[in-house]
C-alpha atoms as a PDB file:
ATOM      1  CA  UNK A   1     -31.462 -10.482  15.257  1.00  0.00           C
ATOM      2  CA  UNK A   2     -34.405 -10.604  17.524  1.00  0.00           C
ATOM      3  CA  UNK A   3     -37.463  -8.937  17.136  1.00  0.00           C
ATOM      4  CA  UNK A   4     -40.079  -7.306  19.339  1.00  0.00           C
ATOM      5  CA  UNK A   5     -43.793  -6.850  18.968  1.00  0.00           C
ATOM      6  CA  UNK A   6     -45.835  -3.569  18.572  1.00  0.00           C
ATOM      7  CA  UNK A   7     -49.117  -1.980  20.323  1.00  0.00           C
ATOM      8  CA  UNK A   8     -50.487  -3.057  17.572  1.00  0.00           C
ATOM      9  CA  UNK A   9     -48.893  -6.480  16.400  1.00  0.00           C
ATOM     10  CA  UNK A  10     -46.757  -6.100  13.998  1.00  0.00           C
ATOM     11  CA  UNK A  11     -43.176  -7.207  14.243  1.00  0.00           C
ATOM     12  CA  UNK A  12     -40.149  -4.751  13.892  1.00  0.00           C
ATOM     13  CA  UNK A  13     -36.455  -5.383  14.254  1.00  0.00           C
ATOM     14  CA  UNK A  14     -34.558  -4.042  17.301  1.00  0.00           C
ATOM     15  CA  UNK A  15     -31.738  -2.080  15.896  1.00  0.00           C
ATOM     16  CA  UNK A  16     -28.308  -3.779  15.994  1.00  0.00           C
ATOM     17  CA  UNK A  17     -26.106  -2.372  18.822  1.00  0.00           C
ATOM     18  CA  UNK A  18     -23.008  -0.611  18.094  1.00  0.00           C
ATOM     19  CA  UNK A  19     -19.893  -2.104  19.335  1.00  0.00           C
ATOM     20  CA  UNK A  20     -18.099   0.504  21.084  1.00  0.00           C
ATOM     21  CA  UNK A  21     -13.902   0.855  19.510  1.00  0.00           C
ATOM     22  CA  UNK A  22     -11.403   1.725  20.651  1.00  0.00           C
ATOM     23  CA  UNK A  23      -8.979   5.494  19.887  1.00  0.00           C
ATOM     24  CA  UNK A  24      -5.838   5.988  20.457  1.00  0.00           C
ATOM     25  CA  UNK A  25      -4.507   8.854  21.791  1.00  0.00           C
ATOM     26  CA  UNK A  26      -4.258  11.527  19.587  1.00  0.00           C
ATOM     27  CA  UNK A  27      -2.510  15.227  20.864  1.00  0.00           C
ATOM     28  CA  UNK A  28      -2.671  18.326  18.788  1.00  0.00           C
ATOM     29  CA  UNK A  29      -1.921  21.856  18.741  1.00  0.00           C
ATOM     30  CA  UNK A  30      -3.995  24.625  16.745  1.00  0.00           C
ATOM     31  CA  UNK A  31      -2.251  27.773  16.175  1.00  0.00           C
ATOM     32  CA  UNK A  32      -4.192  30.631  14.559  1.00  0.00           C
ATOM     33  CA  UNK A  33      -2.046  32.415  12.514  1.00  0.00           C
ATOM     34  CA  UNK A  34      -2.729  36.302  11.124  1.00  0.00           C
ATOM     35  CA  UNK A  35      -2.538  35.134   7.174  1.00  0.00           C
ATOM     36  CA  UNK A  36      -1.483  32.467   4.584  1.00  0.00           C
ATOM     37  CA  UNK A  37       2.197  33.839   4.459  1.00  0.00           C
ATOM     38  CA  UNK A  38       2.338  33.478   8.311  1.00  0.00           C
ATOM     39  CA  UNK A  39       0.480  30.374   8.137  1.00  0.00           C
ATOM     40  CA  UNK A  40       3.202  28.493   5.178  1.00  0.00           C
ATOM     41  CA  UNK A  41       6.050  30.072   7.478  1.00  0.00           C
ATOM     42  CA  UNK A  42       4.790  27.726  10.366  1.00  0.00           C
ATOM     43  CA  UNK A  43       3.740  25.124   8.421  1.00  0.00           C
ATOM     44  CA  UNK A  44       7.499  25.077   6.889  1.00  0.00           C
ATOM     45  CA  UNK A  45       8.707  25.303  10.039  1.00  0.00           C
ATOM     46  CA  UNK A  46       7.208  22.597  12.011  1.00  0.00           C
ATOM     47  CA  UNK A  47       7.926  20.131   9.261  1.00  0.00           C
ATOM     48  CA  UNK A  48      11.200  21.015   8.880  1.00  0.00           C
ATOM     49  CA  UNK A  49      11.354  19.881  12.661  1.00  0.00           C
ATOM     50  CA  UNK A  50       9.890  16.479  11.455  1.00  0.00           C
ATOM     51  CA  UNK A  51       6.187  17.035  12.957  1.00  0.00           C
ATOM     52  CA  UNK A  52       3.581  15.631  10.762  1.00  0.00           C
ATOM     53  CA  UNK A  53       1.334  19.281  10.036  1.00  0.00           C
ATOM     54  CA  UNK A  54      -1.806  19.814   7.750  1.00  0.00           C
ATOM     55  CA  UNK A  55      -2.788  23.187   6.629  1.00  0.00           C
ATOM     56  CA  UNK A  56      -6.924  24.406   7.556  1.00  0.00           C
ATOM     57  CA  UNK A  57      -8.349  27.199   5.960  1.00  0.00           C
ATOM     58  CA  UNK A  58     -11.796  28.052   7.750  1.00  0.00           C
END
């Protein structure tokens, strides 16, 4: 790691730089639903379809 010297001397450490990664495409689809019943109904639904769901409460 190198270093670098301050105004006044003293050595600090440059921080280490992040490597930058890579994310693979990800595609969604948020529905707002009225309440939980309408919300399981969905949820039931889209599974039952084979999608891979996860329930939010906010």
């Amino acid at each position: 790691m190198s270093r670098e010297t301050t105004t006044n001397g003293n050595k600090r450490r440059r921080p280490k730089r992040i490597q930058p990664t890579e994310c693979p495409p990800l595609h969604q689809v948020v529905a707002e639903c009225e309440n939980e019943r309408e919300q399981r109904k969905l949820y039931d639904e889209l599974k039952a379809k084979g999608y891979r769901c996860r329930l939010l409460n906010l």
